[in-house]
Protein backbone atom coordinates (compact mmCIF):
# COMPACT_ATOMS: atom_id res chain seq x y z
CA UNK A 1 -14.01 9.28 11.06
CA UNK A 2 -16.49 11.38 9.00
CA UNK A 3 -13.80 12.33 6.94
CA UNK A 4 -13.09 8.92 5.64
CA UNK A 5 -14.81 7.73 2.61
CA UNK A 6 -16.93 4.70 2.63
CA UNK A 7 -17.07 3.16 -0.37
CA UNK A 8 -20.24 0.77 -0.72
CA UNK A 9 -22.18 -1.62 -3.38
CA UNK A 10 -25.33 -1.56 -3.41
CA UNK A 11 -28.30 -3.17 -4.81
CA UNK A 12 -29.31 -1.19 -7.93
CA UNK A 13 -32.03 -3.07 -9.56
CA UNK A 14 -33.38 -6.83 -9.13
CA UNK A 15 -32.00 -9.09 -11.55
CA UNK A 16 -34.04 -11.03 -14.23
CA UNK A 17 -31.88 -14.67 -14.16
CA UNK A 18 -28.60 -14.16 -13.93
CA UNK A 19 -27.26 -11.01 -12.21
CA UNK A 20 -25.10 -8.50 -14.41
CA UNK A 21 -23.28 -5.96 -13.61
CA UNK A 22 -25.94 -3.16 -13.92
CA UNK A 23 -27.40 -4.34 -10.71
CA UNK A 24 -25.12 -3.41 -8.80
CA UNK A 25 -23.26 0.22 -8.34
CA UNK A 26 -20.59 1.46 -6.45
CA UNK A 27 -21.43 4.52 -4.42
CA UNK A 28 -19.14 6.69 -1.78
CA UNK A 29 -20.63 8.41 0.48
CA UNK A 30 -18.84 10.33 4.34
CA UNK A 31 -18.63 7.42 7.21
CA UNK A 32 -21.45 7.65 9.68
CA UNK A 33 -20.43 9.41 13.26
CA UNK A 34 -20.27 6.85 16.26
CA UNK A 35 -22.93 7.06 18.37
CA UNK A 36 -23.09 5.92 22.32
CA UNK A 37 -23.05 2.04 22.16
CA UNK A 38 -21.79 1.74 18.47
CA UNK A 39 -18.30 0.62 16.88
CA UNK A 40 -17.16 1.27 13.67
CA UNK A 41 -16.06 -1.35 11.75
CA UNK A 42 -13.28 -1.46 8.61
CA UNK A 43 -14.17 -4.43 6.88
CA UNK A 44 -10.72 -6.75 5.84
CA UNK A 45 -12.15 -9.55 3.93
CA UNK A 46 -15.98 -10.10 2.49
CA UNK A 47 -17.68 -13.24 2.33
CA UNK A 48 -19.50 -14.01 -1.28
CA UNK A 49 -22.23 -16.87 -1.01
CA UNK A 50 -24.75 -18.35 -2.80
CA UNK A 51 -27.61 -17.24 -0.90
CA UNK A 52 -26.98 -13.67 -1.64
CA UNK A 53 -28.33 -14.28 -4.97
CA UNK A 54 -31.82 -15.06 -3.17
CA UNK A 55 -31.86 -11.69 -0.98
CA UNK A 56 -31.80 -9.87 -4.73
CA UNK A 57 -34.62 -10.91 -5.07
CA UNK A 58 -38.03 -9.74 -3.92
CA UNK A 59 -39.72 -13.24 -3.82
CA UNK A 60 -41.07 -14.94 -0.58
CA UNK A 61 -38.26 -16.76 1.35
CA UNK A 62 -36.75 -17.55 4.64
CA UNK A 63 -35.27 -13.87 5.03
CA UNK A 64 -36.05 -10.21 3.70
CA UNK A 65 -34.87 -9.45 0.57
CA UNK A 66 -31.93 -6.50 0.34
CA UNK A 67 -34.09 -3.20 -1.03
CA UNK A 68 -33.15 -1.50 -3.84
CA UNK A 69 -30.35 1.17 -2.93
CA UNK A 70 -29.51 -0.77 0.25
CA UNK A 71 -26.04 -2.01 0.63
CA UNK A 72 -25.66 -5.60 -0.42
CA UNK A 73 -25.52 -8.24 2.96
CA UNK A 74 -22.79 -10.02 3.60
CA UNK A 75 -20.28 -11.31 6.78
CA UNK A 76 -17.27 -10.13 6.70
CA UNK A 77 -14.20 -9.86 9.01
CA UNK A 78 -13.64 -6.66 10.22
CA UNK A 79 -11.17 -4.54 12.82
CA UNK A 80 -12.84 -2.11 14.84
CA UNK A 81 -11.70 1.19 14.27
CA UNK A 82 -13.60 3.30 16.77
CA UNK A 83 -15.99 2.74 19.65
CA UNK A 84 -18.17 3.90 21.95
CA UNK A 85 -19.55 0.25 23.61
CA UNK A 86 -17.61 -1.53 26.16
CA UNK A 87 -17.41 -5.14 25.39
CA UNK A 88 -15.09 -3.74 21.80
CA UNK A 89 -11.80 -1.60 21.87
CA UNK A 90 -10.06 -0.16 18.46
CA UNK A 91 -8.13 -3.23 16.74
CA UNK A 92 -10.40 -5.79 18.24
CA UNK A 93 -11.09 -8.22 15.03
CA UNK A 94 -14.40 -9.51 14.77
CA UNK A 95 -17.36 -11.29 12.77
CA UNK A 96 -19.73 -8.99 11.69
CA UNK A 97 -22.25 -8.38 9.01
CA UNK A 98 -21.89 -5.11 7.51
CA UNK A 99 -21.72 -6.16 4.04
CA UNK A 100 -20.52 -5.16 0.75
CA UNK A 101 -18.77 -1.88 2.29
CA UNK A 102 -15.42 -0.54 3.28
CA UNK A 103 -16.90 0.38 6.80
CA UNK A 104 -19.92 0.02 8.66
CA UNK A 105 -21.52 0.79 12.02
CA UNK A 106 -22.76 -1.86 14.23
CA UNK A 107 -24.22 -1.35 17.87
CA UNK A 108 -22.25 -4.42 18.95
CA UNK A 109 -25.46 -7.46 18.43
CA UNK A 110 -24.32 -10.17 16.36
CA UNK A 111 -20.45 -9.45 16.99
CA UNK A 112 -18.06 -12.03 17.39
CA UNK A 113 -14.42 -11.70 18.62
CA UNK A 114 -12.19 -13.56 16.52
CA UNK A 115 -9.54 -15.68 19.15
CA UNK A 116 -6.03 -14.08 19.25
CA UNK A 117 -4.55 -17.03 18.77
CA UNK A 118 -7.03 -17.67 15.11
CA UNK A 119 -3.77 -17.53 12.86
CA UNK A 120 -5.71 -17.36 9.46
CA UNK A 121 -8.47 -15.53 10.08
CA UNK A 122 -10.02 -15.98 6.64
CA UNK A 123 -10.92 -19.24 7.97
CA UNK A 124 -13.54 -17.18 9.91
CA UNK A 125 -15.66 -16.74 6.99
CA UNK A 126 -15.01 -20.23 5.55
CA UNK A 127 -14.10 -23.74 7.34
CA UNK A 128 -14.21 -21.51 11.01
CA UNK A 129 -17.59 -19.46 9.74
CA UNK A 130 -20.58 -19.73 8.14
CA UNK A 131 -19.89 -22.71 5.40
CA UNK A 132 -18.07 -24.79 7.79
CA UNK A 133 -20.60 -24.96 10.31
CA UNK A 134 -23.65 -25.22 7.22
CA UNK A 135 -21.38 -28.21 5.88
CA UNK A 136 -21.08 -29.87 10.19
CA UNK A 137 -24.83 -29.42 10.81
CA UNK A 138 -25.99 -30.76 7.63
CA UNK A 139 -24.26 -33.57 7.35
CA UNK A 140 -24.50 -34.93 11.29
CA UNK A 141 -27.84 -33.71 12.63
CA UNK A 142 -29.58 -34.56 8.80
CA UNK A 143 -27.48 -36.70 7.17
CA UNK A 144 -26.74 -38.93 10.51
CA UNK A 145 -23.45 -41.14 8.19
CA UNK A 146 -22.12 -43.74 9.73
CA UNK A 147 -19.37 -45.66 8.77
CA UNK A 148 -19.28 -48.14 5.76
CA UNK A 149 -22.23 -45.86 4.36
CA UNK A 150 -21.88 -43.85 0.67
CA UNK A 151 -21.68 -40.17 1.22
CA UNK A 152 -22.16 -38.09 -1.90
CA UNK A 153 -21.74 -34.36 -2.20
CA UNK A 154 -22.06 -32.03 -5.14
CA UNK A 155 -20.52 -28.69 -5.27
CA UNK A 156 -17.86 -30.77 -3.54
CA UNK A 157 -14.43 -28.47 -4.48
CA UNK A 158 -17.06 -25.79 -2.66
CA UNK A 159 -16.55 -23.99 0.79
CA UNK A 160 -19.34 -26.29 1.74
CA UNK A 161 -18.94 -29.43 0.15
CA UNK A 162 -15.72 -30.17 0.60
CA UNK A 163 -15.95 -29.77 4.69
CA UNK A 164 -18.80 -32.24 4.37
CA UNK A 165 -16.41 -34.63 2.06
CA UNK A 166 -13.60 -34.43 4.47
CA UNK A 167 -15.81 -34.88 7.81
CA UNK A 168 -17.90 -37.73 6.15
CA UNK A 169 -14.40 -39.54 5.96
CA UNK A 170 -13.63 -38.78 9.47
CA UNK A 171 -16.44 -41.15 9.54
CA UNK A 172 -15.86 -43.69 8.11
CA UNK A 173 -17.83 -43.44 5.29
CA UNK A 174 -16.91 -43.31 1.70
CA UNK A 175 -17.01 -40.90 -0.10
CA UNK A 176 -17.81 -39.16 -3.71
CA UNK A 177 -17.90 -35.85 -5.15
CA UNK A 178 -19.47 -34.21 -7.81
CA UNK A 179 -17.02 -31.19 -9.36
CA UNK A 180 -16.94 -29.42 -12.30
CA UNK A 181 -13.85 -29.42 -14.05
CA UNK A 182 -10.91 -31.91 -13.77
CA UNK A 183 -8.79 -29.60 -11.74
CA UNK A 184 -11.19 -29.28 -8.75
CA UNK A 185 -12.10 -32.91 -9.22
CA UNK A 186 -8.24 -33.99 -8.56
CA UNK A 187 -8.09 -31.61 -5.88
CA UNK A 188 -11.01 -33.63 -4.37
CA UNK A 189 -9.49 -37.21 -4.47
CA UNK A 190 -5.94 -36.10 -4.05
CA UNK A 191 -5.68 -33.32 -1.64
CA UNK A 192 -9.04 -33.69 0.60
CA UNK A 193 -8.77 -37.62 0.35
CA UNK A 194 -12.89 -38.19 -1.24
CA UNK A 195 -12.75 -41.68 -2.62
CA UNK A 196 -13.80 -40.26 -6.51
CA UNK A 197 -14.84 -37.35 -7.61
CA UNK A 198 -16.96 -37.56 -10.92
CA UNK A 199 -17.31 -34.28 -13.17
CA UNK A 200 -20.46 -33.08 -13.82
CA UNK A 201 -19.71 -32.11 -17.25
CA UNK A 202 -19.31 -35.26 -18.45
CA UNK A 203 -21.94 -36.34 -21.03
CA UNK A 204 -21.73 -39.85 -18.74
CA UNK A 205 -22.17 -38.40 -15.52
CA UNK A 206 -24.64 -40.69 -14.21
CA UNK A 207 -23.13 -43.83 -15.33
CA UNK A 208 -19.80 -42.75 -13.79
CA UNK A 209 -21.38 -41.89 -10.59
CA UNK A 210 -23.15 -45.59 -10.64
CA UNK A 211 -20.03 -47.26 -10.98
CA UNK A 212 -18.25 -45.08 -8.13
CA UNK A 213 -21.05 -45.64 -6.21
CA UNK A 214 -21.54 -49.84 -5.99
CA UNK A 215 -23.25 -50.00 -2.93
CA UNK A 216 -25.90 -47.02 -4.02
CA UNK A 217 -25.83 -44.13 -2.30
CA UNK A 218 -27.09 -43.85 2.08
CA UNK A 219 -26.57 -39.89 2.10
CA UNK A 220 -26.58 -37.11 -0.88
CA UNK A 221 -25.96 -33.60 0.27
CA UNK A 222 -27.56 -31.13 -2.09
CA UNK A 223 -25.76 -28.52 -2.79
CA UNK A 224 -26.61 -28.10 -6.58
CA UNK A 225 -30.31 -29.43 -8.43
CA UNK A 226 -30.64 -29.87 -11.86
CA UNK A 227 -29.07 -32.85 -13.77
CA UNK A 228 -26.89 -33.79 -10.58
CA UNK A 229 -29.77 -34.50 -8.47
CA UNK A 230 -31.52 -36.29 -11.40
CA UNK A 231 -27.97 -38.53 -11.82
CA UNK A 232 -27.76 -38.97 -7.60
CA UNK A 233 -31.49 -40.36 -7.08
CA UNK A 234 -31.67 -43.59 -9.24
CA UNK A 235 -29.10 -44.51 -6.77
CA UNK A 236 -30.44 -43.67 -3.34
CA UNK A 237 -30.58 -46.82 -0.93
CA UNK A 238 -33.73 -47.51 1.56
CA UNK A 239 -33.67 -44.71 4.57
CA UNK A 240 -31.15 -42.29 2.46
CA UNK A 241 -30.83 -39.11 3.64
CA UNK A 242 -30.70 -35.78 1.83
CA UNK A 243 -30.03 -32.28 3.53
CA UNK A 244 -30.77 -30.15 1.13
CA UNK A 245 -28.83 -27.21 1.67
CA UNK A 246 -28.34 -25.35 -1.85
CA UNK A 247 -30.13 -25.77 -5.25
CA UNK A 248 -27.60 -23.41 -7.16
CA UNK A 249 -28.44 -24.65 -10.38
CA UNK A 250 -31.80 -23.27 -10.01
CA UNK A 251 -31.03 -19.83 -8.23
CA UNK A 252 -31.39 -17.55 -11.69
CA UNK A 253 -34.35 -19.07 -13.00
CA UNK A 254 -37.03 -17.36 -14.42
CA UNK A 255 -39.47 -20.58 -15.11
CA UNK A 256 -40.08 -23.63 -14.12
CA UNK A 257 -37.98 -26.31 -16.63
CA UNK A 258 -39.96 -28.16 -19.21
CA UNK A 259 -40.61 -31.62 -19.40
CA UNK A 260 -42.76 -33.93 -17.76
CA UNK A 261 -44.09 -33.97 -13.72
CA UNK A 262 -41.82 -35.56 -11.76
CA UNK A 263 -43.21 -34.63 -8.27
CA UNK A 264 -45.21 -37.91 -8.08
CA UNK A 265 -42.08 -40.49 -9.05
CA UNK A 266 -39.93 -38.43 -6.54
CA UNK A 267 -42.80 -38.61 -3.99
CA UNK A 268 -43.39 -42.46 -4.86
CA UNK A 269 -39.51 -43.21 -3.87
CA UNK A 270 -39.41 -40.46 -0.73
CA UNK A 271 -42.39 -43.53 0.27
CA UNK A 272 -41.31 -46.43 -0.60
CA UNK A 273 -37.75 -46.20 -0.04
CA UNK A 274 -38.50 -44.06 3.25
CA UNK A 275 -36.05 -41.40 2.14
CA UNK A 276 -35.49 -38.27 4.62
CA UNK A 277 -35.24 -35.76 2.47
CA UNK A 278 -34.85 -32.01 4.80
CA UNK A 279 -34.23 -28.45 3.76
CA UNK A 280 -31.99 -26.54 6.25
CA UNK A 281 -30.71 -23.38 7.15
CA UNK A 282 -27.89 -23.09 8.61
CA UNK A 283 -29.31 -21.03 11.30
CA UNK A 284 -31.48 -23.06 12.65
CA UNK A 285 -28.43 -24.66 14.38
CA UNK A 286 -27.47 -21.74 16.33
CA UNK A 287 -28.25 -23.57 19.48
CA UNK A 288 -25.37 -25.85 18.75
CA UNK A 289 -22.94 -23.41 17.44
CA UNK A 290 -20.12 -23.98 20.70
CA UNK A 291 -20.53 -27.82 19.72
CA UNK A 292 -19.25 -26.86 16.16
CA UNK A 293 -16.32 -24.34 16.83
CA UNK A 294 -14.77 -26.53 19.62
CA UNK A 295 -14.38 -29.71 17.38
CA UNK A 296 -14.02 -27.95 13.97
CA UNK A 297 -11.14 -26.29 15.95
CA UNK A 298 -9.82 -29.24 17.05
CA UNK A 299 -9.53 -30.43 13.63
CA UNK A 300 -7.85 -28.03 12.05
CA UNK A 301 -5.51 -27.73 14.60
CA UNK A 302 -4.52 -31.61 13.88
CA UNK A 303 -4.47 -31.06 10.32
CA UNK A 304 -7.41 -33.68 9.49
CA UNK A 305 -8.90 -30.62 7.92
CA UNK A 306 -7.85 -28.61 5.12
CA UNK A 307 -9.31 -25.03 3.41
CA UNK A 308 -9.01 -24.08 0.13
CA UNK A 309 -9.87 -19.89 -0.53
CA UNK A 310 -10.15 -18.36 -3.85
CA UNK A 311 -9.17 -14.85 -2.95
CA UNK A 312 -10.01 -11.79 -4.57
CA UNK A 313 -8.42 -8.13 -4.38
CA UNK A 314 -10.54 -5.46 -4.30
CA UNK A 315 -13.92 -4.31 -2.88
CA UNK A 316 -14.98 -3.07 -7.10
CA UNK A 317 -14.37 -6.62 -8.01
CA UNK A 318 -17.27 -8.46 -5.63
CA UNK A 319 -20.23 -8.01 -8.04
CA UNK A 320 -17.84 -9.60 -11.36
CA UNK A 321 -17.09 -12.33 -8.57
CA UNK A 322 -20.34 -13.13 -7.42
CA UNK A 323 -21.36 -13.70 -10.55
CA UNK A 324 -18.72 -16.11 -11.53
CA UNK A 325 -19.62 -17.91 -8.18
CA UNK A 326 -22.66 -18.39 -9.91
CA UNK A 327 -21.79 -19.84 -12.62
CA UNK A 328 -18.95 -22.24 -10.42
CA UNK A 329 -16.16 -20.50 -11.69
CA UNK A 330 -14.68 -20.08 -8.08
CA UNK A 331 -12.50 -22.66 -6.76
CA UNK A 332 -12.73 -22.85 -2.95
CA UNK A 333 -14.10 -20.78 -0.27
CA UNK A 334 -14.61 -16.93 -1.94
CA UNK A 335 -13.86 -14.38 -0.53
CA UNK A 336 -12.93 -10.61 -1.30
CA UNK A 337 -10.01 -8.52 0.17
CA UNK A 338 -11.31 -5.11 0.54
CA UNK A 339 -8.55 -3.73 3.19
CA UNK A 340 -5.47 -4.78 4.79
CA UNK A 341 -5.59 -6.80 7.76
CA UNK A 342 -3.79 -3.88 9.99
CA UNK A 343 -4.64 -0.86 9.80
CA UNK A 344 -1.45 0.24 10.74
């Protein structure tokens, strides 16, 4: 295989706010020999996510930054191509994460099989993968809804939020969106079945999102921050809780806002209205991960849930991508196709 080329992005400088395109950079470079216990891996499709905009960074977080020159991280689905470990043979398709590259080595640790029978197996990256199983453990280990409560989600066209819409209503509960533009907020109501979906672009957000909400509001997932979170708390009921899984309004943000303190009127309702209010990685579920595959599974396989993926062609086109993701220009789960899905 050292013949092949391997073409890679990598990190080329930290970005100041938003990323842009100078930093990232394609490179090509000879793929690496296998050595004993390794596979080689051809990545099909790449994952894009809002926390990759974190590991750009050097700051202080829950994992290590991605160094400067290092390929950018990512989970991707992948055929193996070569190996020299015994639990993978050549066309085996599996979860890995090699990243933003066209192939990559792995020594087989963190390697998942895909099922044979998986007949979309984008869905490994999306309802089956990582955002389906962010959106299952947030909402029923933190957010706890039970039915007759208000459920509200922002981001909720998202790979995340709408999986937490659609299982909410599995639930019982009812349930109401936050989108951006009117397209993703009729694909909301009318194709995943939320109860409204109010725009965030509207100049009368939080007025909208009052009236959708009657009965205030018994569990706000966080996807977002910013003047969504300021619209959703006005509105939170006694014992509301919040798993806060994304703040992607914040992510390129070089300062702290301007305006007055809030920390002690947020603190003074967390107390008196005995909010739970809980950060969360999605990894700190792990444990629980069998419990999440077998019934997300299960529904899909009935139909009760439904995928959207917003698919791009093309491994030079995942930095221009990203940064639309940023900016919520994607509409469903994105993802990039950087090879076919046979080799052959």
């Amino acid at each position: 295989m050292s013949d092949k080329i391997n073409r890679q992005i990598v990190l080329a400088s930290r970005p100041n706010g938003e990323p842009s395109d100078e930093n990232f950079r394609l490179v090509e470079s000879s793929c690496p020999p296998v050595a004993d216990g390794q596979v080689l891996l051809r990545t099909i499709y790449l994952s894009l996510d809002p926390y990759m905009r974190g590991r750009m960074s050097a700051a202080k977080s829950y994992a290590n930054p991605v160094e400067v020159g290092a390929v950018m991280e990512g989970a991707t689905v992948s055929e193996v191509v070569a190996s020299n470990n015994k639990q993978f043979s050549p066309g085996d398709k599996v979860i890995s994460y090699t990243g933003w590259q066209e192939f990559g080595l792995s020594d087989g640790s963190g390697l998942r099989k895909l099922p044979a029978d998986l007949v979309d197996i984008k869905a490994a990256l999306g309802v089956l993968g990582m955002p389906g199983m962010t959106a299952y453990m947030g909402l029923l280990k933190i957010g706890q809804p039970k039915a007759g409560e208000t459920v509200v989600v922002s981001a909720a066209s998202g790979a995340v939020g709408a999986v937490v819409g659609q299982i909410a209503k599995l639930r019982g509960c009812r349930v109401v969106g936050i989108a951006g533009v009117k397209e993703k907020c009729d694909y909301v109501v009318n194709e995943l079945g939320f109860d409204a979906c109010i725009s965030h672009k509207e100049q009368d957000m939080a007025a909208q999102l009052q009236k959708a909400c009657p009965k205030g509001i018994d569990v706000y997932f966080e996807n977002v921050g910013g003047a969504v979170t300021e619209a959703v708390w006005p509105l939170l009921n006694p014992f509301a809780r919040i798993p806060v899984c994304g703040l992607i309004a914040h992510y390129n943000a070089v300062e702290l806002p301007a305006g007055p303190n809030r920390v002690p009127a947020v603190m003074r309702d967390v107390l008196t209205k005995r909010l739970t209010l809980r950060g969360f990685i999605v990894s700190d579920f792990m444990s629980e991960q069998a419990e999440f595959v077998a019934e997300m599974g299960d529904w899909l396989k009935q139909g009760k849930i439904k995928a959207k993926v917003d698919l791009v062609d093309g491994l030079e086109n995942a930095p221009r991508a990203f940064q639309g993701l940023l900016r919520g220009e994607n509409f469903g789960k994105l993802i990039v196709k950087v090879g076919p899905e046979s080799a052959n």
